[in-house]
Protein backbone atom coordinates (compact mmCIF):
# COMPACT_ATOMS: atom_id res chain seq x y z
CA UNK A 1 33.96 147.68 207.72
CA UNK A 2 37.14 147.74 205.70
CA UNK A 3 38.32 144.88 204.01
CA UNK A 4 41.93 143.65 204.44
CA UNK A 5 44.23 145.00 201.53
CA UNK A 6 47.89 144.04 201.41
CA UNK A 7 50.26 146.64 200.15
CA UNK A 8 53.83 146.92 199.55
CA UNK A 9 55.75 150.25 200.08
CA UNK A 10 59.31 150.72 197.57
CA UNK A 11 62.64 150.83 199.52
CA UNK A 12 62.93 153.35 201.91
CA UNK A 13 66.39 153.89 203.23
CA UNK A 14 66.87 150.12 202.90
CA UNK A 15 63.48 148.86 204.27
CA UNK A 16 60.78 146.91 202.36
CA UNK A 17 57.95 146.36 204.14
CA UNK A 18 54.96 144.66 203.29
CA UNK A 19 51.62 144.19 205.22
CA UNK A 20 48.29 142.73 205.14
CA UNK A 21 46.25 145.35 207.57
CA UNK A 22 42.54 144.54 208.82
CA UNK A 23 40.89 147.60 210.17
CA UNK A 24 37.72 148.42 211.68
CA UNK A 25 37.19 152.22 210.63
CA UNK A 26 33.81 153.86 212.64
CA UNK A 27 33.00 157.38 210.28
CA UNK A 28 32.59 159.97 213.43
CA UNK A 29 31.74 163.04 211.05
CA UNK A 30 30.14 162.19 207.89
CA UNK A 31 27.27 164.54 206.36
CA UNK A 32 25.48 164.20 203.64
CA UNK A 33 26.92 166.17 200.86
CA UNK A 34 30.53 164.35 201.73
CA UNK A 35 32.56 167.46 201.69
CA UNK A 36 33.99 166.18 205.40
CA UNK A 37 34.76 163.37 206.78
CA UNK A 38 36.18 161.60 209.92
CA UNK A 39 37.15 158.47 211.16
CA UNK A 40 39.01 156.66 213.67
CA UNK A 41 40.10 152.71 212.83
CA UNK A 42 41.91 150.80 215.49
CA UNK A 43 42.66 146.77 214.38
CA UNK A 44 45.23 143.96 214.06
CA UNK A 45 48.25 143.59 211.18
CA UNK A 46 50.62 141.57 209.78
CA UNK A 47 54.06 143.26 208.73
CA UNK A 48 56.80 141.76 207.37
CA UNK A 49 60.53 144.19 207.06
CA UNK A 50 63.05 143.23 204.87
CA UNK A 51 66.32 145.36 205.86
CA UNK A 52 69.11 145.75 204.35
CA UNK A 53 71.76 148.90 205.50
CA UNK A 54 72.02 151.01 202.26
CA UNK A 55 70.01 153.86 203.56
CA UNK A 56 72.16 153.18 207.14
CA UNK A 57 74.96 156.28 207.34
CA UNK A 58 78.67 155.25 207.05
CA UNK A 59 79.46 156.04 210.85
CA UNK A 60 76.67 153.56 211.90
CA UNK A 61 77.32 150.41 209.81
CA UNK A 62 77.24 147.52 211.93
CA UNK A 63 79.96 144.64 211.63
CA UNK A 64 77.32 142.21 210.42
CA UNK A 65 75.90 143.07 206.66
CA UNK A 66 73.24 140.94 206.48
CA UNK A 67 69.99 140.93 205.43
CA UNK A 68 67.29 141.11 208.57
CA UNK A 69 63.67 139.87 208.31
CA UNK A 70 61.01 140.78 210.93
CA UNK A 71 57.33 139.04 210.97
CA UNK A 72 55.22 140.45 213.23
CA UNK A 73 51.35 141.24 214.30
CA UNK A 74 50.70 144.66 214.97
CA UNK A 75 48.08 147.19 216.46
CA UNK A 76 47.30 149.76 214.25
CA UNK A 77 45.36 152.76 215.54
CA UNK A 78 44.28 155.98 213.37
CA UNK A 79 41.98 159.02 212.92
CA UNK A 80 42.10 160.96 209.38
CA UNK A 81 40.47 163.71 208.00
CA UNK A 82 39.18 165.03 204.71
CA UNK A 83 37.55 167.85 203.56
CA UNK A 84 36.22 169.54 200.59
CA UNK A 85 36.64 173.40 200.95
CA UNK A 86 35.17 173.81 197.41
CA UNK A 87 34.22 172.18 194.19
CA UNK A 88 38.27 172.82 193.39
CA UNK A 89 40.17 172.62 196.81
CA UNK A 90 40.16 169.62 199.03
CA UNK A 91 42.41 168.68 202.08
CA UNK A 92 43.21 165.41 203.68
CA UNK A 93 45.23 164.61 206.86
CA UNK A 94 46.14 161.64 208.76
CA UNK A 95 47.32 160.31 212.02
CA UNK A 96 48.57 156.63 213.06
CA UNK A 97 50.00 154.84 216.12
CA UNK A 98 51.49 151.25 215.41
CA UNK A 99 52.76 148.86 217.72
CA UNK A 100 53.74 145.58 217.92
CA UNK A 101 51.46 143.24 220.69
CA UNK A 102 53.66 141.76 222.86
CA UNK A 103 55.64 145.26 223.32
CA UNK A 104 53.00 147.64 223.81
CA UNK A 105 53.75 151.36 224.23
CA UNK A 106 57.45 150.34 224.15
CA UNK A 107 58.97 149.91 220.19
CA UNK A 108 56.16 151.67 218.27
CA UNK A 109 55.91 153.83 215.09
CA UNK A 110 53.76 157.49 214.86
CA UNK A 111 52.92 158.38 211.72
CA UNK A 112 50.94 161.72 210.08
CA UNK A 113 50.31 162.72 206.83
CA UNK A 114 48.74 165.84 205.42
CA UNK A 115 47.35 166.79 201.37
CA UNK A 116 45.82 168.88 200.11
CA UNK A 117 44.08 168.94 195.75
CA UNK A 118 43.27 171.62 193.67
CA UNK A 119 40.98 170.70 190.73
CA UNK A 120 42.36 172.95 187.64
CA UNK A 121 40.53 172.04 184.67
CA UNK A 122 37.49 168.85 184.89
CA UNK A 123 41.05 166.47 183.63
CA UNK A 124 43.88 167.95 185.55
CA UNK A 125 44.31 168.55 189.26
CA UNK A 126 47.86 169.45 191.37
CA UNK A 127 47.94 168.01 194.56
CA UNK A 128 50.67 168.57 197.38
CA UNK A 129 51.97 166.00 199.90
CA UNK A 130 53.52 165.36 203.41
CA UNK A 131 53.92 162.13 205.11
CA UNK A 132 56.15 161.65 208.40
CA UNK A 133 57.20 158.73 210.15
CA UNK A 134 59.16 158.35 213.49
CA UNK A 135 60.13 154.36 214.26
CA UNK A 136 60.62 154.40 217.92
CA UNK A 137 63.26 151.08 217.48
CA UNK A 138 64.05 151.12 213.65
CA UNK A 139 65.49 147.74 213.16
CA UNK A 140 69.04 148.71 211.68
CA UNK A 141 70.30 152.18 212.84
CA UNK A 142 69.09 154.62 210.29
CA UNK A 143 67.64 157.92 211.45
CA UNK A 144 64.31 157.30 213.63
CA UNK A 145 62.52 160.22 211.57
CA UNK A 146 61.75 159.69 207.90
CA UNK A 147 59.75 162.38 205.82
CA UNK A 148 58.48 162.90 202.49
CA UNK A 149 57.54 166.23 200.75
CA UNK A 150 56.12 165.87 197.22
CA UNK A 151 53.93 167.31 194.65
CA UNK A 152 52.14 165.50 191.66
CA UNK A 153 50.27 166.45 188.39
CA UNK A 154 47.23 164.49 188.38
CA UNK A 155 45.14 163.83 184.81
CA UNK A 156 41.84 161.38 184.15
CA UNK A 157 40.45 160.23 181.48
């Protein structure tokens, strides 16, 4: 079983959140030289948003500036991925459902990401990443789809 972990994501188009998430992952595909793995986790959160409206376009300001605060307990549901395609290459993918209890099905966020790693030297690997998130009911009226392409240099020690 995972432990809980709290984590706290930068702003993002005028959103903080922070949450402490309790999963329980089952491993569906694991064999025994670890080159692939699957799992699916379904369990409870706790979420807290902090909005503001700088990432909120001009022509959708509301009249009231302030800052809104949501609490809430969440269901989190995933399944993700990863394989190792060679000692060099691996590839990692990700899909999650969230939702909030007491509004099932009706004000929830999707989420998928997808990587993928290639090992160039024993210190120094590239890696490319996609992550994609639609908020059903975002909270202040910024776009409802938020994406992220990046790329990243990794080197150990």
């Amino acid at each position: 079983m995972r432990h809980g972990f709290l984590s706290t994501m930068g702003n993002t188009n005028g959103r903080m959140l922070g949450v402490f998430n309790k999963n329980m992952p089952w491993g569906v595909i694991c064999d025994t030289k670890y080159t692939r793995n699957q799992f699916v986790g379904i369990g409870p959160f706790y979420e807290r948003e902090e909005w503001n409206n700088d990432g909120v376009p001009d022509d959708r300001l509301p009249s009231d500036m302030r800052k809104i605060a949501k609490d809430l307990i969440k269901l989190n549901f995933y399944i993700s991925a990863k394989q190792t395609i060679s000692e060099k290459l691996k590839l990692e993918g990700a899909f999650y459902y969230q939702d909030a209890f007491e509004n099932l099905f009706e004000a929830y966020r999707i989420g998928a990401s997808a990587g993928s790693s290639y090992q160039i030297t024993e210190h120094v690997a590239f890696g490319v990443q996609y992550r994609m998130l639609y908020d059903d009911r975002p909270v202040v009226p910024v776009d409802k789809i938020w994406y992220n392409t990046y790329t990243e240099l990794q080197v150990t020690f």
